[in-house]
C-alpha atoms as a PDB file:
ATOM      1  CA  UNK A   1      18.521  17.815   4.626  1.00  0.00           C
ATOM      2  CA  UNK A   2      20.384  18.056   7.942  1.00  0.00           C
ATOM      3  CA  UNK A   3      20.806  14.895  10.198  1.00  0.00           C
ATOM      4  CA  UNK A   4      18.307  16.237  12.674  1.00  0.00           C
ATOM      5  CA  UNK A   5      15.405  16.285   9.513  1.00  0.00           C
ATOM      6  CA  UNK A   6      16.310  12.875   8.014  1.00  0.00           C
ATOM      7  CA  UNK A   7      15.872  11.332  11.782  1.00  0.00           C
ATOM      8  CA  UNK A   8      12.591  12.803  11.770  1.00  0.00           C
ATOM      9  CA  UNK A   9      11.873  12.060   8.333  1.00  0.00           C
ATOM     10  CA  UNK A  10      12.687   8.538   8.916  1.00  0.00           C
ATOM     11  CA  UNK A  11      10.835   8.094  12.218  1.00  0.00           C
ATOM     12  CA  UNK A  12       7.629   9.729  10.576  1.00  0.00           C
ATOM     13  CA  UNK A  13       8.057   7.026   7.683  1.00  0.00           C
ATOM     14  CA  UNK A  14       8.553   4.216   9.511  1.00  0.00           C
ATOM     15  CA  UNK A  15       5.470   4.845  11.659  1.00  0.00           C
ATOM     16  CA  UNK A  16       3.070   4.417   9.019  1.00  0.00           C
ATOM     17  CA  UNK A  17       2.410   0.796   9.245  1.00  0.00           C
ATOM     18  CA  UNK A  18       0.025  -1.714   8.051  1.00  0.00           C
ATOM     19  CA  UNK A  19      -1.386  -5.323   8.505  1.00  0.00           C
ATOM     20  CA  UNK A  20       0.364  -8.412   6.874  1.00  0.00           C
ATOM     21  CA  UNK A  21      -1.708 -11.172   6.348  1.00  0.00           C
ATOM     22  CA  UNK A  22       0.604 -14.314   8.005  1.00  0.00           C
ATOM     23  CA  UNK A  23      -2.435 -16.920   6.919  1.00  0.00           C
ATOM     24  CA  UNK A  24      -3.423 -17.169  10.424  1.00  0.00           C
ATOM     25  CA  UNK A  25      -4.203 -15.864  13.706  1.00  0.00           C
ATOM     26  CA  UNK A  26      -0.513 -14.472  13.753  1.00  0.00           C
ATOM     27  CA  UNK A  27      -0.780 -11.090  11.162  1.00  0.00           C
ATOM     28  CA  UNK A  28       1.059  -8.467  12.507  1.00  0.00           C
ATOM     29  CA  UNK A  29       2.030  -4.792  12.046  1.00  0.00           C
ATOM     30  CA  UNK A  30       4.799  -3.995  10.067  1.00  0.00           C
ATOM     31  CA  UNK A  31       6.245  -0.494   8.822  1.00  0.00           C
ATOM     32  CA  UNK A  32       5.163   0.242   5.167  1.00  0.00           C
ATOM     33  CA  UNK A  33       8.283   1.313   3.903  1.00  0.00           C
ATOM     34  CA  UNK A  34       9.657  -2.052   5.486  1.00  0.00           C
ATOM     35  CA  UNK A  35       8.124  -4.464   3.356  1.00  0.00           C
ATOM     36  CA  UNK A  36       9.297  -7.167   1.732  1.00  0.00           C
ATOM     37  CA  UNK A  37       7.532  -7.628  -1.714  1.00  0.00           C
ATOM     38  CA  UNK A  38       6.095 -11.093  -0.412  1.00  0.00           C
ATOM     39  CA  UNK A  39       4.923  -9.288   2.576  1.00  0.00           C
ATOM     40  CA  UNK A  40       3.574  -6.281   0.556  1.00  0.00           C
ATOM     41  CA  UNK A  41       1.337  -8.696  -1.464  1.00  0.00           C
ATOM     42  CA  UNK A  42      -0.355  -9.972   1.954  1.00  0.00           C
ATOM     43  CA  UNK A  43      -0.954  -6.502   2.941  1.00  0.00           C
ATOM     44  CA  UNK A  44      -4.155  -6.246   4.980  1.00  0.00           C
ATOM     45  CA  UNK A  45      -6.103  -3.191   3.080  1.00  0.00           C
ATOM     46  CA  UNK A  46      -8.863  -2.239   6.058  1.00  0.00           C
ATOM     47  CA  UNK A  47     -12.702  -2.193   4.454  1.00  0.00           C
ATOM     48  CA  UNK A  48     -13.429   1.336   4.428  1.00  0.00           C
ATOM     49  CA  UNK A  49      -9.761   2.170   2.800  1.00  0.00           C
ATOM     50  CA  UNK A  50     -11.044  -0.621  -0.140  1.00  0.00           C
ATOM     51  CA  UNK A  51     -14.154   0.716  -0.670  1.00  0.00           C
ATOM     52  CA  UNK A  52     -12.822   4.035  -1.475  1.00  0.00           C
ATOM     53  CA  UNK A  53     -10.398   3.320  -3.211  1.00  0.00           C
ATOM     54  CA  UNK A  54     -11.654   0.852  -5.660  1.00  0.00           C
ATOM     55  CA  UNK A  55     -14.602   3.305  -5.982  1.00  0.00           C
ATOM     56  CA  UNK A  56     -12.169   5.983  -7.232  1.00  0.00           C
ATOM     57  CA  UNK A  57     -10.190   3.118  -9.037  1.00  0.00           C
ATOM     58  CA  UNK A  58     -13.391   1.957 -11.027  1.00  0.00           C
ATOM     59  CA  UNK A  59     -14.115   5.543 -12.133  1.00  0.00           C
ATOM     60  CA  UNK A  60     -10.465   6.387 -13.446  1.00  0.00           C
ATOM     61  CA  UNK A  61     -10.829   2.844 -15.400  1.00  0.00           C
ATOM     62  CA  UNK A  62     -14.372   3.910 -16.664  1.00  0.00           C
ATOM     63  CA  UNK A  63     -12.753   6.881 -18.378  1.00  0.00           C
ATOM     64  CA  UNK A  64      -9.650   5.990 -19.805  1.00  0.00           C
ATOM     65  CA  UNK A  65      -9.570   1.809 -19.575  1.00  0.00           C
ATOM     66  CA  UNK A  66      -6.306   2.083 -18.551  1.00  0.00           C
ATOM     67  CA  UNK A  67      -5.650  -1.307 -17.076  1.00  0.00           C
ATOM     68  CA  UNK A  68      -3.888   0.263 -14.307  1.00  0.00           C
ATOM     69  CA  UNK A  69      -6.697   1.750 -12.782  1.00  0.00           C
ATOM     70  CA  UNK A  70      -8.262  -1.669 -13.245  1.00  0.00           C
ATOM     71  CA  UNK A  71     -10.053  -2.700  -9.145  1.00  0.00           C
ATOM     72  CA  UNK A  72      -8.039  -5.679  -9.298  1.00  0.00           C
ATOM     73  CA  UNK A  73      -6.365  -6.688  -6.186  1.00  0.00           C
ATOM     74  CA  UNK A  74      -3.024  -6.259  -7.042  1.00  0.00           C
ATOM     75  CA  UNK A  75      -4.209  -1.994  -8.002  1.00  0.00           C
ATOM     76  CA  UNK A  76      -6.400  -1.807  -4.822  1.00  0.00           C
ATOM     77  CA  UNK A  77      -2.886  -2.823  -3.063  1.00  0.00           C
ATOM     78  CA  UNK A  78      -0.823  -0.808  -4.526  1.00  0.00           C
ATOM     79  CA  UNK A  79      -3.086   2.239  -4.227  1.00  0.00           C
ATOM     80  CA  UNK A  80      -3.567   1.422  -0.839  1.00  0.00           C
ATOM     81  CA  UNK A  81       0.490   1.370   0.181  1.00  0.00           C
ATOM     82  CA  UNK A  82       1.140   4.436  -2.043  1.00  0.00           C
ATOM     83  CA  UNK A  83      -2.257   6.538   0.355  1.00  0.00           C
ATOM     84  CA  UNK A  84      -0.115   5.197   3.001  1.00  0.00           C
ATOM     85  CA  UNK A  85       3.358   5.583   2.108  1.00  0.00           C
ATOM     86  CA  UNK A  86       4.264   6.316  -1.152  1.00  0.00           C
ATOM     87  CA  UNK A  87       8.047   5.022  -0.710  1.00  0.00           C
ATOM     88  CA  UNK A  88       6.148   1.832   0.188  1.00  0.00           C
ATOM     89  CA  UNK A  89       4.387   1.829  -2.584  1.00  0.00           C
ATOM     90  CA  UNK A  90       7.620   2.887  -5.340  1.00  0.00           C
ATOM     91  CA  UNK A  91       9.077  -0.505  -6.202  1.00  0.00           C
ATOM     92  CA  UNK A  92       5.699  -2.469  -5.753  1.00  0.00           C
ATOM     93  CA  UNK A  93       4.923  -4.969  -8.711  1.00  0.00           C
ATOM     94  CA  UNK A  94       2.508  -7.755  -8.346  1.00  0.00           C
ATOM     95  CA  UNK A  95       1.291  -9.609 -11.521  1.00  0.00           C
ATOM     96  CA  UNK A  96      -2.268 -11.629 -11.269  1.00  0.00           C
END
């Protein structure tokens, strides 16, 4: 990758934000790739995104009862950072 394509690469990755929940009037916007893991488990996943995915989610667990595919909230977030960045999503690990 030249220096010119990693810029870009980088720029297009950090871009792709979402919504922290800060417990109160004060969530903000953060790159995904950016987050902290205390941050990534306040991630803000937006209705329609949920829906979707824990309908998918609750499928997948209907066929194989794989507890990863489990709609918990700690799946629906981490299929929600990986649809947004999958770097994001790479070293996220949240235990209920």
């Amino acid at each position: 990758m030249t220096p010119q394509e990693k810029l870009e690469f980088t720029k297009k990755e950090m871009s792709k934000q979402v919504l922290v929940d800060n417990f109160g009037p004060f969530n903000t916007k953060k790159p995904a790739l950016s987050l902290t893991p205390k941050e990534a488990k306040n991630v803000m996943i937006p209705k329609a995104e949920r829906a979707k995915i824990a309908e998918a989610m609750q499928r997948q667990y209907n066929r194989t009862k794989d507890p990863r595919y489990a709609p918990t909230e700690a799946n629906l977030r981490r299929e929600y950072l990986y649809s947004v960045s999958p770097g994001a999503a790479a070293d996220y690990q949240e235990t209920e």
